[in-house]
Protein backbone atom coordinates (compact mmCIF):
# COMPACT_ATOMS: atom_id res chain seq x y z
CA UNK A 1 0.00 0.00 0.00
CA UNK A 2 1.54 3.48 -0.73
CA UNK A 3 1.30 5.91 2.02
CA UNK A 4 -0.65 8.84 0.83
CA UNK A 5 0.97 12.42 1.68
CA UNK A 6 0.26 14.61 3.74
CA UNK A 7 -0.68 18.62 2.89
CA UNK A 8 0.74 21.99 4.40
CA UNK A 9 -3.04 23.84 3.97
CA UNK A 10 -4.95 20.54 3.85
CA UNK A 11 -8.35 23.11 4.27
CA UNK A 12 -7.42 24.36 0.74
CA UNK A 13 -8.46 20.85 -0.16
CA UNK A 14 -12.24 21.90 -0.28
CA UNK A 15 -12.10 23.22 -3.45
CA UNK A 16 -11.78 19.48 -4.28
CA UNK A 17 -15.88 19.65 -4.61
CA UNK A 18 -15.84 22.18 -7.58
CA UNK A 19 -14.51 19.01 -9.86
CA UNK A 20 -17.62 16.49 -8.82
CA UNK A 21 -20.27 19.74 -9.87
CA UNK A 22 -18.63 20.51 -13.09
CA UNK A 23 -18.80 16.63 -13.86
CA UNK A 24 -22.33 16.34 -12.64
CA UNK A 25 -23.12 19.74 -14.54
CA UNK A 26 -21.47 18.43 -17.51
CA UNK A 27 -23.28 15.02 -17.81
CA UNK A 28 -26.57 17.01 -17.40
CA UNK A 29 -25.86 19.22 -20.48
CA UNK A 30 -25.24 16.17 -22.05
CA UNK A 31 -28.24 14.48 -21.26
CA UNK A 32 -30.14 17.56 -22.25
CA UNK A 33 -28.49 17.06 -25.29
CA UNK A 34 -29.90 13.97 -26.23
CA UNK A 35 -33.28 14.32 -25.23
CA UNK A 36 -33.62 18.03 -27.79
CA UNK A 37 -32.27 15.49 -30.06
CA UNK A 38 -34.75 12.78 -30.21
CA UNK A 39 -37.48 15.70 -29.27
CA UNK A 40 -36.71 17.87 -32.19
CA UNK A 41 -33.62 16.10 -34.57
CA UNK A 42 -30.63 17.33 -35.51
CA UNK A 43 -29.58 20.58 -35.63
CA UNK A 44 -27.62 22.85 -38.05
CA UNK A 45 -24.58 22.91 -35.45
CA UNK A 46 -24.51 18.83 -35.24
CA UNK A 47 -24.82 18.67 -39.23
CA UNK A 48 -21.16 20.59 -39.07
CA UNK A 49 -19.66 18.90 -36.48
CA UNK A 50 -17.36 15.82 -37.19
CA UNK A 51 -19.08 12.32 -36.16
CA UNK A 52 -15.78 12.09 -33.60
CA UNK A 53 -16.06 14.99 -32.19
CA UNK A 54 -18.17 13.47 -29.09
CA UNK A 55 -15.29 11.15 -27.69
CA UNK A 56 -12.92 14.32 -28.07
CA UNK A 57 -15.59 16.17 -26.09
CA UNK A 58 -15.07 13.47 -23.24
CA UNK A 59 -11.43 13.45 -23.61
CA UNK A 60 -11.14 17.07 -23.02
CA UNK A 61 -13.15 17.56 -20.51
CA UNK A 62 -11.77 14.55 -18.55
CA UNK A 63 -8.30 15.79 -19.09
CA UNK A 64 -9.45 19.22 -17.91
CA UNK A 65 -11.13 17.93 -14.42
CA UNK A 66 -8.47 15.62 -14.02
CA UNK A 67 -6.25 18.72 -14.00
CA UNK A 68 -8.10 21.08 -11.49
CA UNK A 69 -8.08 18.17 -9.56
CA UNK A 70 -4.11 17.32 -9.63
CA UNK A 71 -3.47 21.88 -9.33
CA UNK A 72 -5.82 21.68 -6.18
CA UNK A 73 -4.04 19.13 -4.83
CA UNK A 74 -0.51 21.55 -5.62
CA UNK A 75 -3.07 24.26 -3.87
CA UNK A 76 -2.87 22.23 -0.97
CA UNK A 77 0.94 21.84 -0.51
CA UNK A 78 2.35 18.34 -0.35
CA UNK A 79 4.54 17.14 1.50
CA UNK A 80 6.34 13.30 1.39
CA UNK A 81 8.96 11.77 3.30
CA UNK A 82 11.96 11.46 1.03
CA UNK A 83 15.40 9.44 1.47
CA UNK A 84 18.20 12.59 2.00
CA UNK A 85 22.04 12.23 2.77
CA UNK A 86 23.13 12.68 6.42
CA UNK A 87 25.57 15.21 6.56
CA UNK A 88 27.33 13.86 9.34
CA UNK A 89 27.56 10.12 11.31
CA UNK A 90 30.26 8.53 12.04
CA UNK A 91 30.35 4.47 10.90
CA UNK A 92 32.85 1.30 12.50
CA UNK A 93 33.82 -1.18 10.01
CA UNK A 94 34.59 -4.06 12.07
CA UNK A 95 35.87 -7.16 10.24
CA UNK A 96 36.57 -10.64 11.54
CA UNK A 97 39.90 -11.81 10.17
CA UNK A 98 39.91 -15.13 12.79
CA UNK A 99 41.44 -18.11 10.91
CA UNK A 100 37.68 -19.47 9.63
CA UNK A 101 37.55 -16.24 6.77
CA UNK A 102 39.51 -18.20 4.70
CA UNK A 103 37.28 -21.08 4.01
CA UNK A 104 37.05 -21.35 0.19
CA UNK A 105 32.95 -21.66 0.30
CA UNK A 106 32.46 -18.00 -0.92
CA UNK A 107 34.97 -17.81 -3.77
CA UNK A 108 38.37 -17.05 -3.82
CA UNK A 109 37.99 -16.92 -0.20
CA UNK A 110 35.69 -15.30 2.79
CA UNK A 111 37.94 -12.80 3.50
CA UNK A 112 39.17 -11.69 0.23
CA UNK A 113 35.15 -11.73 -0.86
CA UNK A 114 34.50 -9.70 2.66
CA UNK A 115 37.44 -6.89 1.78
CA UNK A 116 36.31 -6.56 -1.61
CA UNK A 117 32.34 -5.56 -0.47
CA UNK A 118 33.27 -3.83 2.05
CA UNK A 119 35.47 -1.66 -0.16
CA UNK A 120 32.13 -0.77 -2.04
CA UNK A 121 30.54 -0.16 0.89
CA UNK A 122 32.94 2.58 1.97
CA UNK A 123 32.09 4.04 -1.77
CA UNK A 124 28.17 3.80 -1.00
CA UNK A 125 28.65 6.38 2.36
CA UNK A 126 28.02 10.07 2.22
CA UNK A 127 31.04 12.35 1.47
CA UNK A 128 30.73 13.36 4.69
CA UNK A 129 30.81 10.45 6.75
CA UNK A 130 33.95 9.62 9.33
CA UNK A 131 34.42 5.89 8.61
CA UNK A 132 36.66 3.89 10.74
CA UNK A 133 38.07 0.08 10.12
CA UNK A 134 38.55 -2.22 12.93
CA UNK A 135 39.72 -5.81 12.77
CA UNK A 136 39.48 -8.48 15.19
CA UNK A 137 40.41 -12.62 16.08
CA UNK A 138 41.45 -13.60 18.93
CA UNK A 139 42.20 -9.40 19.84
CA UNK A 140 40.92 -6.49 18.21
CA UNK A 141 42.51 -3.62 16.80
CA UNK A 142 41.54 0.36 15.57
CA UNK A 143 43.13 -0.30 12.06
CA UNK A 144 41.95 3.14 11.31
CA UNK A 145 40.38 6.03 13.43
CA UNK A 146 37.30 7.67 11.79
CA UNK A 147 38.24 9.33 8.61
CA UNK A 148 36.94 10.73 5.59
CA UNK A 149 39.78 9.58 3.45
CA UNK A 150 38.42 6.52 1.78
CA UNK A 151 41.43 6.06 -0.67
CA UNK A 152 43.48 6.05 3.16
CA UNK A 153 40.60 3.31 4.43
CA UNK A 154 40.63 1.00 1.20
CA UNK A 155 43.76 0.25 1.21
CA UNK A 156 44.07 -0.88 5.05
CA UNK A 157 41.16 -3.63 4.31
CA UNK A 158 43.35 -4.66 1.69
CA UNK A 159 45.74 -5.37 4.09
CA UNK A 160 44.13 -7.19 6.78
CA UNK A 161 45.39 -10.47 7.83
CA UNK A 162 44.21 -13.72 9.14
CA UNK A 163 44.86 -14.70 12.67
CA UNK A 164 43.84 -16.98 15.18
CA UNK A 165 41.07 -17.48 17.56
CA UNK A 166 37.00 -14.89 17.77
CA UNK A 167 37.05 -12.51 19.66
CA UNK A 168 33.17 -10.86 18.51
CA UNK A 169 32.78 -8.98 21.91
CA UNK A 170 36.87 -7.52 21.77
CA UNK A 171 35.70 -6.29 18.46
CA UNK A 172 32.74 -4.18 19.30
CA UNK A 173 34.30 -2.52 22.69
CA UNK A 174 37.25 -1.28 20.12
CA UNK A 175 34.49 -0.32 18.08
CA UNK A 176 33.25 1.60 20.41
CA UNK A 177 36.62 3.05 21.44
CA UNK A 178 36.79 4.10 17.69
CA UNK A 179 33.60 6.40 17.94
CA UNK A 180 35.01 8.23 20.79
CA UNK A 181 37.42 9.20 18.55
CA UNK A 182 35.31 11.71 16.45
CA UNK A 183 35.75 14.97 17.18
CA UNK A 184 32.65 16.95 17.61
CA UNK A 185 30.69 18.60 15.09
CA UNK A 186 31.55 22.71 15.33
CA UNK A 187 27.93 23.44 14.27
CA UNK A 188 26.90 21.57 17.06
CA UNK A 189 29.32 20.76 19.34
CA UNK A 190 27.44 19.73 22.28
CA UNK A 191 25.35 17.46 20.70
CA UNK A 192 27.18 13.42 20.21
CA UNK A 193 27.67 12.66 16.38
CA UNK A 194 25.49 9.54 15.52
CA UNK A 195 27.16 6.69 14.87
CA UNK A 196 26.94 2.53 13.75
CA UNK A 197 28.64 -0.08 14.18
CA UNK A 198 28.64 -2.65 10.73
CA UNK A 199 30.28 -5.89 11.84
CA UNK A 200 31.04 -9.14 9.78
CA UNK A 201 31.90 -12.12 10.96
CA UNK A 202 31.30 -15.67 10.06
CA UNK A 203 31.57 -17.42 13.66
CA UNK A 204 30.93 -17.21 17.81
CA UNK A 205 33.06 -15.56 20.37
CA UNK A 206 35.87 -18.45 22.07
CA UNK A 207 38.06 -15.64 23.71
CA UNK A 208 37.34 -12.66 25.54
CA UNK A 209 34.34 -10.70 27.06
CA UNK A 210 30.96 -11.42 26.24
CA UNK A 211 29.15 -9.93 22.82
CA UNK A 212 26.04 -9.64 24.39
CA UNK A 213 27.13 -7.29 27.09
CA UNK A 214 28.91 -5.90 24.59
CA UNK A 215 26.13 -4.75 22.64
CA UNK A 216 24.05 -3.96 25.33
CA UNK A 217 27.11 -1.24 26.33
CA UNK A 218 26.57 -0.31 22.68
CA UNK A 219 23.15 -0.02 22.97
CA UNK A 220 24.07 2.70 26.12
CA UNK A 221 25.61 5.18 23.37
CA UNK A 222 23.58 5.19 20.69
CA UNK A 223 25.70 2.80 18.90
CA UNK A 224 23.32 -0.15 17.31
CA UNK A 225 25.51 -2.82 16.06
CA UNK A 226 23.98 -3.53 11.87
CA UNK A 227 25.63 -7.72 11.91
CA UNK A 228 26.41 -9.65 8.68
CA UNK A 229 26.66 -13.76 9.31
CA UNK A 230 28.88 -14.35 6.24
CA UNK A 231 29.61 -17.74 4.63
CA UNK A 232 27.68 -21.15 4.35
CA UNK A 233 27.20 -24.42 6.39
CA UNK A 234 29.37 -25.91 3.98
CA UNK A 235 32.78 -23.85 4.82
CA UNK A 236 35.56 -25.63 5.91
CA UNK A 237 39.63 -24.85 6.17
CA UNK A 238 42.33 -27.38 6.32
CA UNK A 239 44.70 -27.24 9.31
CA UNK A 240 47.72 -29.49 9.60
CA UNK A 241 46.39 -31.11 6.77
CA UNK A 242 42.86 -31.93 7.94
CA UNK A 243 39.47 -30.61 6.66
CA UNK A 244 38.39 -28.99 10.07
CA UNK A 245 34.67 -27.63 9.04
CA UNK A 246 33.72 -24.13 10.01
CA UNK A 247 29.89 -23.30 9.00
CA UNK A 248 28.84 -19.84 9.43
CA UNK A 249 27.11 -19.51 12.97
CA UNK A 250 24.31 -16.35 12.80
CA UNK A 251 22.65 -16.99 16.55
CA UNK A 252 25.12 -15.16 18.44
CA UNK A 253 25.29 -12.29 15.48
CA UNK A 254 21.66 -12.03 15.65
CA UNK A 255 21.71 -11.19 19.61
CA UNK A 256 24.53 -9.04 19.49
CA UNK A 257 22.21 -7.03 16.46
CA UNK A 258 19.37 -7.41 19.20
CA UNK A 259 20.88 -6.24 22.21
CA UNK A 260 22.58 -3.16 20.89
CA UNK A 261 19.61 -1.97 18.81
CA UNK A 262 20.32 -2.55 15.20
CA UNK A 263 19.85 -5.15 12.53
CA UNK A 264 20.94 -8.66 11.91
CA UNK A 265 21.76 -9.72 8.65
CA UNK A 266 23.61 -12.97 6.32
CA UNK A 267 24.97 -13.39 3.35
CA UNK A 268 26.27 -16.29 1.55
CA UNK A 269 27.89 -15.50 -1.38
CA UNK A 270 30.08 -12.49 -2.10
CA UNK A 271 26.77 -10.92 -4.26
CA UNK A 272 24.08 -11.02 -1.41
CA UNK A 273 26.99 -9.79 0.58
CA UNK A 274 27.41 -6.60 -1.26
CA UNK A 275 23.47 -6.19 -1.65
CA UNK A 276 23.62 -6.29 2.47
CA UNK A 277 25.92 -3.56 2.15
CA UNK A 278 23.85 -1.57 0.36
CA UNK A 279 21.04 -1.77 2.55
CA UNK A 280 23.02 -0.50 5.32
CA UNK A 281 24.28 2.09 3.49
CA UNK A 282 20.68 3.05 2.70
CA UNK A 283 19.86 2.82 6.25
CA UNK A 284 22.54 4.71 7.51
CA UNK A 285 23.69 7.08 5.50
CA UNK A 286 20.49 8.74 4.61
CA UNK A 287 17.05 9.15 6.63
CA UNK A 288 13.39 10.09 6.23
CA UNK A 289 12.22 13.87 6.06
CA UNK A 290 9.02 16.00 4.81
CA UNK A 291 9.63 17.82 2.33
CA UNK A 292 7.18 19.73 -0.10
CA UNK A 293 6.43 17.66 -3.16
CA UNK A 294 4.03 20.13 -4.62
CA UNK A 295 5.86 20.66 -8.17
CA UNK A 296 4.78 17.12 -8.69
CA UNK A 297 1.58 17.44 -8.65
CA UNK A 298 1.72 20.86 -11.02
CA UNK A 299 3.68 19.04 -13.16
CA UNK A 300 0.90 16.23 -13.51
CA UNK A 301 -1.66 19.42 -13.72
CA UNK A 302 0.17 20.74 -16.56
CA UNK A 303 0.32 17.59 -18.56
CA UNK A 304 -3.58 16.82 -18.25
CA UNK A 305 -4.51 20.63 -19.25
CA UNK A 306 -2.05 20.21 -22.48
CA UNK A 307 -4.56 17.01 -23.03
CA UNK A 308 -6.97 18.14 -22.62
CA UNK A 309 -5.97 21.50 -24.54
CA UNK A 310 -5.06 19.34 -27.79
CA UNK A 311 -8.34 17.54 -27.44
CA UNK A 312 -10.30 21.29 -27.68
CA UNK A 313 -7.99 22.14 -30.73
CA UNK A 314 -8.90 18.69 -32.54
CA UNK A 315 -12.97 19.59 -32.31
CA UNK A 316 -12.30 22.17 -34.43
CA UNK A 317 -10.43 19.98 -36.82
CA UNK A 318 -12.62 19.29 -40.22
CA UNK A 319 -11.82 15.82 -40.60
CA UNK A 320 -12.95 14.12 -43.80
């Protein structure tokens, strides 16, 4: 169902009731119409008219109600919430690089998939965004404080490495240590800059504090926590030449997402990952806001009264 907008001057939509008594006035005239006809035949002004001029009649004055109707509803002021570019937030990158990420089920690799996406995902942010990277296995690390150089922030996820052990809840509290970074905003400096938390990860905490209180801390600051469970339950890496299995494990993602206020998400292939992505970047870098859609509706208005105009020009067309 489309959500219908809302008006500035929604009493200016009154004048709505002029259209149904011109319609109702109109199908009287033609009614009288007809009946002088059968009462006393054609006139001399039929005779001269063209046999298609009656559907042209229709057309026009369709197109011309149709138009009062879309200019009073321009009269009235529109207004619809449209998607606009924050000027300012402030979003973690956090990235799992635990030994699991390379298990070959999302080609070449998860982790070379992961750095890939998430380079697009950097792309997808507002100019204006302060984007920081932070990687974590069995520690965590601020790879990158919250910058708007994304040439500066590509090229350190191109450079993550693998290394042992998950550490989920290690990498959110760095997380949050990243968005105390940002300075404040000198239009407003006393208010906090938003900020999100987008972390990947493609299996459970086995070191370190708790995700869950984790997120709820996150949840303290504003911070929700948007997770991505990325791979398959068919992943598996070899280790000392054994096949040690490592499916992707979304509960623990999913409470973390939960707990701190944000969204859960998976992905298991290195397209639905980058389609998560852009979701998120819908969701956080822009955000719902009135504004006045009223040259819409003129712009409908003018099209039906040039209709309806080239209908009125065609009646007085002699056609053969």
């Amino acid at each position: 169902m489309i959500p219908s907008p809302m008006f500035l001057h929604p009493e200016r939509l009154w004048f709505l009731l002029i259209v149904p008594a011109l319609a109702l006035l109109y199908v009287f005239l033609i009614r009288r119409q007809q009946r002088h006809t059968r009462q006393y035949g054609i006139d001399n002004l039929q005779r001269v008219l063209p046999k298609q001029s009656a559907w042209k009649r229709h057309i026009a004055v369709g197109a011309a109600l149709l138009s009062l109707v879309s200019l009073n509803l321009a009269f009235a002021q529109p207004k619809d919430e449209v998607d606009v570019p924050r000027e300012r937030a402030t979003i973690v990158l956090t990235i799992d690089v635990s030994r699991s990420m390379e298990a070959t089920d999302v080609a070449p690799n998860r982790l070379v998939a992961a750095k890939s996406a998430a380079g697009g995902f950097v792309d997808m942010l507002p100019p204006g965004f302060n984007v920081s990277l932070v990687s974590f296995a069995g520690t965590s690390a601020i790879i990158v404080p919250p910058t708007t150089d994304r040439g500066m922030l590509k090229r350190a996820i191109d450079n993550l490495q693998l290394a042992p052990s998950t550490a989920i809840g290690e990498g959110i509290y760095s997380s949050l240590d990243a968005l105390a970074l940002v300075p404040p905003d000198p239009k407003h400096p006393d208010e906090p800059t938003p900020g999100a938390i987008v972390l990947l990860s493609d299996g459970y905490t086995n070191i370190g504090r708790p995700s869950a209180q984790a997120a709820k801390d996150a949840r303290k600051v504003n911070a929700p926590i948007y997770t991505i469970a990325y791979g398959t339950p068919n992943g598996y890496v070899v280790s000392g030449g054994r096949r040690e299995v490592v499916p992707v494990d979304p509960r623990e993602l999913a409470t973390v997402a939960r707990e701190s206020g944000g969204e859960a998400f998976t992905a298991g292939s290195d397209a639905e990952l980058r389609q998560v992505y852009e979701g998120i970047a819908r969701s956080v870098g822009y955000e719902k806001v009135d504004k006045e859609v009223t040259e819409q509706y003129a712009g409908v208005a003018l099209a039906l009264a040039a209709l309806a105009s080239l209908a009125v020009v065609s009646l007085a067309a002699r056609w053969p």
